[in-house]
Structures are given as C-alpha cells and as structure tokens.
Protein backbone atom coordinates (compact mmCIF):
# COMPACT_ATOMS: atom_id res chain seq x y z
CA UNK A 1 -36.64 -17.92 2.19
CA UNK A 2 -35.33 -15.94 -0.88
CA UNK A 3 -31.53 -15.86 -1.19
CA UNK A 4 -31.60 -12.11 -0.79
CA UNK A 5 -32.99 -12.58 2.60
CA UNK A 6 -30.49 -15.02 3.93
CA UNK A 7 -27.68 -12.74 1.79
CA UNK A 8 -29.24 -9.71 4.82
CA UNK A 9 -29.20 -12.01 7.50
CA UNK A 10 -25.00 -12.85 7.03
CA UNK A 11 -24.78 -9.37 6.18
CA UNK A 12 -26.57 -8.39 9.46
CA UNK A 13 -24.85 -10.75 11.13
CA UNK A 14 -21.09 -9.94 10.21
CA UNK A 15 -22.16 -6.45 11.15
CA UNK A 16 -23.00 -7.40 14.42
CA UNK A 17 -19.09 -9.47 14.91
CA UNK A 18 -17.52 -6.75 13.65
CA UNK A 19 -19.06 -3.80 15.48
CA UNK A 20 -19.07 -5.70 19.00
CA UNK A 21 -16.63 -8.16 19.01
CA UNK A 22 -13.09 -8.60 18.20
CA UNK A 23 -12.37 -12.26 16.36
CA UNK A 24 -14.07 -12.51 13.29
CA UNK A 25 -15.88 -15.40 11.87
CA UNK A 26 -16.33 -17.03 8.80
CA UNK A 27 -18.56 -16.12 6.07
CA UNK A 28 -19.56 -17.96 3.16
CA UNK A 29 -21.20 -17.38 -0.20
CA UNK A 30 -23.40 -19.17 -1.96
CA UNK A 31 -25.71 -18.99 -4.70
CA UNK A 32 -29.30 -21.09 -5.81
CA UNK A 33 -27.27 -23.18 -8.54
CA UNK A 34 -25.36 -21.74 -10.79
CA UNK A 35 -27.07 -18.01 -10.40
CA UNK A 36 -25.45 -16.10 -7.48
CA UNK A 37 -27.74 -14.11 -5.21
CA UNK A 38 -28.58 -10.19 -6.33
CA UNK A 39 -27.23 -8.78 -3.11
CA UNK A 40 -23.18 -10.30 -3.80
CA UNK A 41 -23.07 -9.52 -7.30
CA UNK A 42 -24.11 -5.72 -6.43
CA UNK A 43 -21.62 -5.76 -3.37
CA UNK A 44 -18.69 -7.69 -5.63
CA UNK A 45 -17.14 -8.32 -2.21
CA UNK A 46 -14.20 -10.57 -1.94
CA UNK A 47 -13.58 -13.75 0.36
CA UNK A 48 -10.41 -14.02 1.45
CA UNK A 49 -10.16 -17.52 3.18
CA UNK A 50 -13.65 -17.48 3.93
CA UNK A 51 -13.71 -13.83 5.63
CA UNK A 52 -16.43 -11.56 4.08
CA UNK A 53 -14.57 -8.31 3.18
CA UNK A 54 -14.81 -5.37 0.76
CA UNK A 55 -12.21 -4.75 -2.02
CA UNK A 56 -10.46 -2.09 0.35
CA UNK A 57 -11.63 -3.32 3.77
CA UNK A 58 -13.59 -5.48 6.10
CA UNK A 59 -17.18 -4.83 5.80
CA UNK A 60 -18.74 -2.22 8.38
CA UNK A 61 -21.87 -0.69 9.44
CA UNK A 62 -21.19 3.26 9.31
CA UNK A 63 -21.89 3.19 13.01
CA UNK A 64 -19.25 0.47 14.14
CA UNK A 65 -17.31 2.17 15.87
CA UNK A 66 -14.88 -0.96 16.96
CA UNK A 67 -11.18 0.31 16.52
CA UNK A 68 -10.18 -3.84 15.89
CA UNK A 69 -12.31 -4.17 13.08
CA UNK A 70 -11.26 -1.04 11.52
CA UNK A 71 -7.51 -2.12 12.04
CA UNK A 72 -8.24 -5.16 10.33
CA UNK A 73 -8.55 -4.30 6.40
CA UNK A 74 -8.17 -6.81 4.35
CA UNK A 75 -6.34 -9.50 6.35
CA UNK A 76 -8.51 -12.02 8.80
CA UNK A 77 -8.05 -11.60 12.14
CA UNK A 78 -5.94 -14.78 12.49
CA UNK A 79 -3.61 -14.00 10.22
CA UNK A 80 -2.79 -11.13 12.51
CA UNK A 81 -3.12 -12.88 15.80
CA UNK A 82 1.08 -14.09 16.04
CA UNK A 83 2.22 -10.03 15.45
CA UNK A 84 3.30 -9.04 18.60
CA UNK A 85 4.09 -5.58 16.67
CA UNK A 86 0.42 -4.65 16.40
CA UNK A 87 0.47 -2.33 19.62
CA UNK A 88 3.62 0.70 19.53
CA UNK A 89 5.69 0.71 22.59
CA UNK A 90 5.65 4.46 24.35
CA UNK A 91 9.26 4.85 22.57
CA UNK A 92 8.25 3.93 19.19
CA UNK A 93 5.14 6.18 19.50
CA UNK A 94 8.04 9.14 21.04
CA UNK A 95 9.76 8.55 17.51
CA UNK A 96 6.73 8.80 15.55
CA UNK A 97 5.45 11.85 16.80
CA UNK A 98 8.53 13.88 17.24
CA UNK A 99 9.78 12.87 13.78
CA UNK A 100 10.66 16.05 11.32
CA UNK A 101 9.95 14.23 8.08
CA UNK A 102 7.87 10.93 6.98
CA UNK A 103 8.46 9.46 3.58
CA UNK A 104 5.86 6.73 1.99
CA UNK A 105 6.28 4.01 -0.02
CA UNK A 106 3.61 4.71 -2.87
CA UNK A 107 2.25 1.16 -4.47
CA UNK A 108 0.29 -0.88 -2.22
CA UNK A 109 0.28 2.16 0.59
CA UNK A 110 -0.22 5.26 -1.01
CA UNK A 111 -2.25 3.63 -3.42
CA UNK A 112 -4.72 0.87 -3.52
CA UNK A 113 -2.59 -1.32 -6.73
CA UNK A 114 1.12 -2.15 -7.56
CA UNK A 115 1.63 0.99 -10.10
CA UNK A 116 3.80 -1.39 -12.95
CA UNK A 117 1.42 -4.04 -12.24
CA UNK A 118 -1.04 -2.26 -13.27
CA UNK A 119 0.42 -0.08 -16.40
CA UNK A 120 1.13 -4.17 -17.97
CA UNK A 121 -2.28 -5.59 -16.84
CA UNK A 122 -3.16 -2.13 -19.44
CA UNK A 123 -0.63 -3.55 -21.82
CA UNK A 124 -1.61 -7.07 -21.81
CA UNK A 125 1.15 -8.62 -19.65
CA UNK A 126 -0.35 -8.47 -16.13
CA UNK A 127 -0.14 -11.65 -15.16
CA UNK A 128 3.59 -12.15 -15.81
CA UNK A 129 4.39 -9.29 -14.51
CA UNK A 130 2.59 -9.81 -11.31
CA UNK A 131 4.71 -12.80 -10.46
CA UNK A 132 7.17 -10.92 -10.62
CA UNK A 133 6.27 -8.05 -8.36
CA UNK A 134 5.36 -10.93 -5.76
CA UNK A 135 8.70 -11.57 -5.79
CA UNK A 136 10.78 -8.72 -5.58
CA UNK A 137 8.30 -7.06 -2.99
CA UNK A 138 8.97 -10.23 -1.20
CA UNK A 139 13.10 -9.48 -0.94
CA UNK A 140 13.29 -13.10 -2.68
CA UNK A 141 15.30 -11.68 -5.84
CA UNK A 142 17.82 -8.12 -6.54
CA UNK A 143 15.02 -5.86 -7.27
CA UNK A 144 16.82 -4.43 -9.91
CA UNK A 145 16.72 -7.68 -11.44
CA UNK A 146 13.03 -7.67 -11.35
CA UNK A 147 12.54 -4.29 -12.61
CA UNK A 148 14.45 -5.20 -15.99
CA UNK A 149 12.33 -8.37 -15.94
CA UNK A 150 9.01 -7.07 -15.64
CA UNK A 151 9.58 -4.10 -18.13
CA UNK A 152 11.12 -6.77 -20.56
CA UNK A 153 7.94 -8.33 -20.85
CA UNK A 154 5.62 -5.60 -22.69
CA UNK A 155 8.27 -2.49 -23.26
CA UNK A 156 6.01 0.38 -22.95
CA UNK A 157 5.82 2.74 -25.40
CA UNK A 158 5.44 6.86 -24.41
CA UNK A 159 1.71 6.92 -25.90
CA UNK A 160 1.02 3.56 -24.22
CA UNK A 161 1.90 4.99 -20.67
CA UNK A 162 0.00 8.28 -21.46
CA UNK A 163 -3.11 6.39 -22.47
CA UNK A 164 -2.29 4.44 -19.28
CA UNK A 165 -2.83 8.04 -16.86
CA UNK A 166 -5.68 8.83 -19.01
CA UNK A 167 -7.76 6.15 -18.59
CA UNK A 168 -6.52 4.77 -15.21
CA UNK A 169 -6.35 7.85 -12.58
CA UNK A 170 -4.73 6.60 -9.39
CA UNK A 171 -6.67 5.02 -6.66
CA UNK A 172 -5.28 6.42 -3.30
CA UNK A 173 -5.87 3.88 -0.03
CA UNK A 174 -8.34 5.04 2.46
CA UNK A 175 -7.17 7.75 4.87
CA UNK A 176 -3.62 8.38 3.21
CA UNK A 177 -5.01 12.32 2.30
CA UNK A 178 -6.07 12.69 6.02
CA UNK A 179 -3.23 11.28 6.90
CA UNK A 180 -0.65 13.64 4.68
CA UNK A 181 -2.87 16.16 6.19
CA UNK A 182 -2.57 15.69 9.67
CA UNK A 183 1.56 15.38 9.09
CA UNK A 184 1.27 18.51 7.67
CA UNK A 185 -0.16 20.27 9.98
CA UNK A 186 1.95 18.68 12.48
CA UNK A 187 5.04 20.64 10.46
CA UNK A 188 6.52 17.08 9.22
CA UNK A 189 7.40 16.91 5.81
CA UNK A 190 5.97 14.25 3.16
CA UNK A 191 8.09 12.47 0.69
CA UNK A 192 7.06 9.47 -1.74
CA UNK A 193 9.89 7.03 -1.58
CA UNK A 194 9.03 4.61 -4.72
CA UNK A 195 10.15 1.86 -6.58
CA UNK A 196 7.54 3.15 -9.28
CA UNK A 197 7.81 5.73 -11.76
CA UNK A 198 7.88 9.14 -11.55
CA UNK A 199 5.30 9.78 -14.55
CA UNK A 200 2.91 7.74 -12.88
CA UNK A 201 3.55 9.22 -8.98
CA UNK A 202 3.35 12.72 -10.07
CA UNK A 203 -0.24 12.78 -10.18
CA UNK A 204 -0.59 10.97 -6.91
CA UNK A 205 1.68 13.59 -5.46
CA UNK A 206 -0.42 16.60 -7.14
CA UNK A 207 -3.58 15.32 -5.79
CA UNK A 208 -1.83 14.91 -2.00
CA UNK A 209 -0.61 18.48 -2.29
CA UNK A 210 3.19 16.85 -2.12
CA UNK A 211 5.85 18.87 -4.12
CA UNK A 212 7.57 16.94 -7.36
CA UNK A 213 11.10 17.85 -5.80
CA UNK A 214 10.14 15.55 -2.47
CA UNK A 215 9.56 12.54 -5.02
CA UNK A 216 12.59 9.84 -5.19
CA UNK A 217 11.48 7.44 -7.43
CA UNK A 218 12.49 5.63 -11.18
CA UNK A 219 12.38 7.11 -14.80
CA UNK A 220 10.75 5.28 -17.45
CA UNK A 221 13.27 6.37 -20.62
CA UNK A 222 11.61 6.90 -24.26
CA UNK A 223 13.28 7.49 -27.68
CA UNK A 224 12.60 10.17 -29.97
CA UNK A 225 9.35 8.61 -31.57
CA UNK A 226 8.01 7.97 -28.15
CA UNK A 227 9.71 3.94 -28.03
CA UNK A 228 10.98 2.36 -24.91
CA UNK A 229 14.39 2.38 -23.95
CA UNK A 230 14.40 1.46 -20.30
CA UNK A 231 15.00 3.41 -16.84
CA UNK A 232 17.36 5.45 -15.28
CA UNK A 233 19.27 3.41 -13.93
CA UNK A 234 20.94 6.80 -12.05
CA UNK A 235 17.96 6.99 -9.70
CA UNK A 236 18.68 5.61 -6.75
CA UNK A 237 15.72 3.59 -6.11
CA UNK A 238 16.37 1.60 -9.29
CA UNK A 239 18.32 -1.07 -7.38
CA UNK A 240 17.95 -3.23 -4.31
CA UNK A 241 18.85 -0.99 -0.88
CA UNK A 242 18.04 2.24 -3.10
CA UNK A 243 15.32 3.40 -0.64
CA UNK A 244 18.06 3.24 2.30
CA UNK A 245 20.25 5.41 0.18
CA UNK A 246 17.26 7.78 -1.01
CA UNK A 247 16.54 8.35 3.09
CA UNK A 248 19.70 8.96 3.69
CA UNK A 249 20.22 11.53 1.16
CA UNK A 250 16.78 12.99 2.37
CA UNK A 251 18.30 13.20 6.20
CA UNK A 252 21.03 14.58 5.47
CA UNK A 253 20.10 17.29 3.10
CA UNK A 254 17.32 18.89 5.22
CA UNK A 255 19.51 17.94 8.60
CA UNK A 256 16.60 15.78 9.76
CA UNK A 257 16.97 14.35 13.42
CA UNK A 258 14.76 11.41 12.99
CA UNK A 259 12.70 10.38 9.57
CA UNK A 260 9.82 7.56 9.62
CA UNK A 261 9.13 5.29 6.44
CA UNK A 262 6.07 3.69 5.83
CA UNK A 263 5.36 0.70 3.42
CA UNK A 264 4.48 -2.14 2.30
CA UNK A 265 7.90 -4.41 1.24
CA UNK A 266 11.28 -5.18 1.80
CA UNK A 267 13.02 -2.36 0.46
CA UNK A 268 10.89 0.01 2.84
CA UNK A 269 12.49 -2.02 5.23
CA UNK A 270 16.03 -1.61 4.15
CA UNK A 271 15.74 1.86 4.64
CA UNK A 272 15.17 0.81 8.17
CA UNK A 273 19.07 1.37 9.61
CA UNK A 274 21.69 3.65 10.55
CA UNK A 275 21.89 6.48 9.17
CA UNK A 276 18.38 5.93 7.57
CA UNK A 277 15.10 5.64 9.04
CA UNK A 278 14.61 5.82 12.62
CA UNK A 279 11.38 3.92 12.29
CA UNK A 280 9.90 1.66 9.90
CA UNK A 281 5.87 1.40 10.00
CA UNK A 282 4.77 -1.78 7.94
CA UNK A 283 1.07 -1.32 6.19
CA UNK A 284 -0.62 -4.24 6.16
CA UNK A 285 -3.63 -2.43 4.60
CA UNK A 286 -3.64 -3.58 1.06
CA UNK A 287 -0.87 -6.25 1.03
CA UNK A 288 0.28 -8.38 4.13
CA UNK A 289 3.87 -9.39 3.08
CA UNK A 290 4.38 -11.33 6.57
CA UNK A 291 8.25 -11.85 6.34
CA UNK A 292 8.37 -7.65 6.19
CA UNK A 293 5.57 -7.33 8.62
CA UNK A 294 7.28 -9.11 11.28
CA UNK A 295 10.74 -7.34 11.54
CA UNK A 296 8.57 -3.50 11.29
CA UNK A 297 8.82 -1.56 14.22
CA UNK A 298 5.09 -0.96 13.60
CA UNK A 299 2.32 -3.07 11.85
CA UNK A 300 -0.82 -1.47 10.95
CA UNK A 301 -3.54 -2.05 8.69
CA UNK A 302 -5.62 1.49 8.76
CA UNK A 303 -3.90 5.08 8.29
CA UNK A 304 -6.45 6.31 10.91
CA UNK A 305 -3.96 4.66 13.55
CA UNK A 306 -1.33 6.78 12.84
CA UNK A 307 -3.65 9.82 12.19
CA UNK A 308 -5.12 9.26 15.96
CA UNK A 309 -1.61 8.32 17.60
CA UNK A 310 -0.16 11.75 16.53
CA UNK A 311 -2.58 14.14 19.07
C-alpha cells in the first residue's frame, strides 16, 4: 500500500471521529524515510500533540455537521475537557443577547495572528518578539512593559510598516464577519478594543464595515523622515488595565446598560469588572491561554456559537 492510500484511510478515518463522535483521537504522520507522503505536504496540516488539525481548525468533512467538533478549533479535546465554562448558564446567555454594544479584542480573535508579532517576524525580529507577546498576553509582566520591549527590538520605520500592509493584508478568523453581521443586525454596536495599532486595525475595521471612531487602540509615532519614535503613550490601551478603562469610557459615553468583550488574553479580562464589561467571552479559537480561559464567563472556540446563541 502506497503512502497516499494509508494518508486517505487516517484522513477518512478522522472524518468519521469527528463527524460522529465527540472525543477525538490521535493522529499521526509519517512519511517512507525521509520523503513525506504527497497528500500532507499538499494539506500542510499541523499536529498539535498528536491531533490532526488544519492551520485554523480541526479537520472536517463539509457535511459534519457535529457542533463538538466544530467547537473544537485548534485545541484537542482534552485540553478542553476540565472547563466547566464551555456551556453558558441561561443568565449569561440573558446578558449576551440583551447587550447594547460588544467590543473585540482584535489579535488572535479578530484575526488569525498577533498583529506586532507579525509586523517584526516582517522586520526580522519575530522570534524575540514572540516571547514576548507570550508573556504579556499571559498577564505574567505590565504590558506596557512589554510593548516598549518588543518595539525596542526592531524600531519600525513608517515605510517599513507601510510595506508591512502592503504585502501582508490581514487574515480575519473564521466567522468573525458573520458574526459582526449578525450583531449588527441585532442593533448592537461593534468596537475593536486592541492592544495593537491603529494603522494596522484600520483595515481590519474597513473590511468588517466597523467605523474608525469605534476603534480604541495604540499609535505607532514616526518622525519627520518617516523614523520611529515610539507610541502614544496617551491611548489608553497602551498600559496594563487600559482595556477596562477604554470600556468604561465606551459605557459611559453612549449610556450603555450592559457591554460584552470578547478575547483572547488577560487584559480582555481586566475589562471584565464594575463599571466595565458585564461579560467577558474568552476565544479559545486561535490561542488557548488557559489561566484567562478559566476565570471567562464564557469559553468558546468557534464564532458560530455566539452567532447561533443570539436567535
């Protein structure tokens, strides 16, 4: 037997877990010495501890209809198995629905990548930079701290970033449009709360139809000959608890009973408190940051969840 027909019969056979069951099993690669089989190089999935999944999602047959499987993105099902927050209570679902404005963290939700991760990796620093992210997404360090840190390490110049939005458009997580969509017709408003930069959110926010104004986010600073000089350091979200403070100015200028954040990390949970957010849905869609997953009022790991739980 050819490796391409034992490459379709895992294939077949992780299509058949995933559409009728709901614990997934292993899958492993392999490859006929040190050439790898035609069918994974022309898929270029990933294995994340053994669990056969695409670079956005766990593989599925376009007629699996298994809401499990589409839940679980790209985390394995046992590394979901000890949330208890997986399932909304009726009050948490009350909040969601009836809420008059939702505001979205943008890296790693909105989009598919870490937006200053990505802008070094372009400048040749994305590995150090990385490390960093890690850890101020993590709450471990001030992530003001880490924002002077990472930018330290390649100082982007004005040409460099515009080369950057040329060459890398964003890459928007599956369902987030239909999701912005629904809330809109739904008569909730849509804000991007970020910890990224406005010159790299305004197209994301032009493509989901979101107005510049209802963007609270940093500003990357240039000189006169285009050289870096920093950020804003004005802009509320510059600083560690700047997404709390961002909400609340958000609440209380539109007189907003209740306002739901959604993200990734811990600073989309700060905004979780009085005052603040009313509800704080962690997406566990592109990263799985389990200390901030398990204090969310909500864990998900597919927008069509929330799409679904508003009708």
């Amino acid at each position: 037997m050819t490796n391409i027909c034992c490459d379709e019969s895992r294939y077949l056979l992780m299509e058949n877990l995933i559409c009728g069951r709901i614990k997934l099993y292993p899958v492993y690669p392999f490859s006929n010495g040190k050439q790898k089989s035609t069918l994974f190089s022309s898929l270029n999935p990933r294995f994340t501890r053994g669990v056969f999944v695409r670079p956005t999602g766990v593989m599925r047959s376009p007629n699996c209809s298994s809401s499990v499987a589409a839940s679980v993105q790209p985390q394995e099902a046992s590394r979901v198995e000890h949330f208890d927050n997986t399932l909304p209570s009726n009050k948490i679902l009350e909040v969601w629905r009836n809420a008059n404005a939702v505001c979205f963290d943008v890296d790693s939700t909105v989009c598919l990548d870490e937006g200053i991760d990505e802008l070094a990796e372009f400048c040749g620093a994305g590995k150090a930079v990385a490390d960093w992210t890690a850890r101020a997404m993590s709450g471990s360090i001030p992530f003001e701290q880490a924002l002077t840190a990472r930018l330290s390490l390649f100082n982007p110049s004005l040409s460099q970033v515009q080369d950057f939005l040329e060459k890398r458009p964003p890459k928007l997580s599956p369902g987030i449009d239909a999701l912005v969509r629904k809330l809109k017709d739904k008569n909730k408003d849509v804000y991007l709360v970020s910890g990224g930069f406005r010159q790299m959110i305004n197209p994301v926010a032009s493509i989901l139809g979101i107005p510049l104004e209802s963007i609270y986010a940093n500003r990357l600073l240039f000189g006169s000959s285009g050289e870096f000089l920093g950020f804003d350091a004005n802009e509320p979200t510059s600083r560690s608890g700047g997404k709390a403070i961002a909400v609340e100015q958000i609440k209380k200028a539109h007189r907003y009973s209740s306002v739901v954040i959604i993200g990734d990390g811990a600073t989309d949970l700060e905004a979780r408190k009085p005052g603040g957010a009313d509800l704080f849905i962690c997406y566990g869609g592109v990263q799985l940051r389990e200390a901030v997953a398990a204090k969310a009022d909500w864990l998900v790991f597919n927008f069509k969840d929330l799409i679904n739980s508003l009708d």
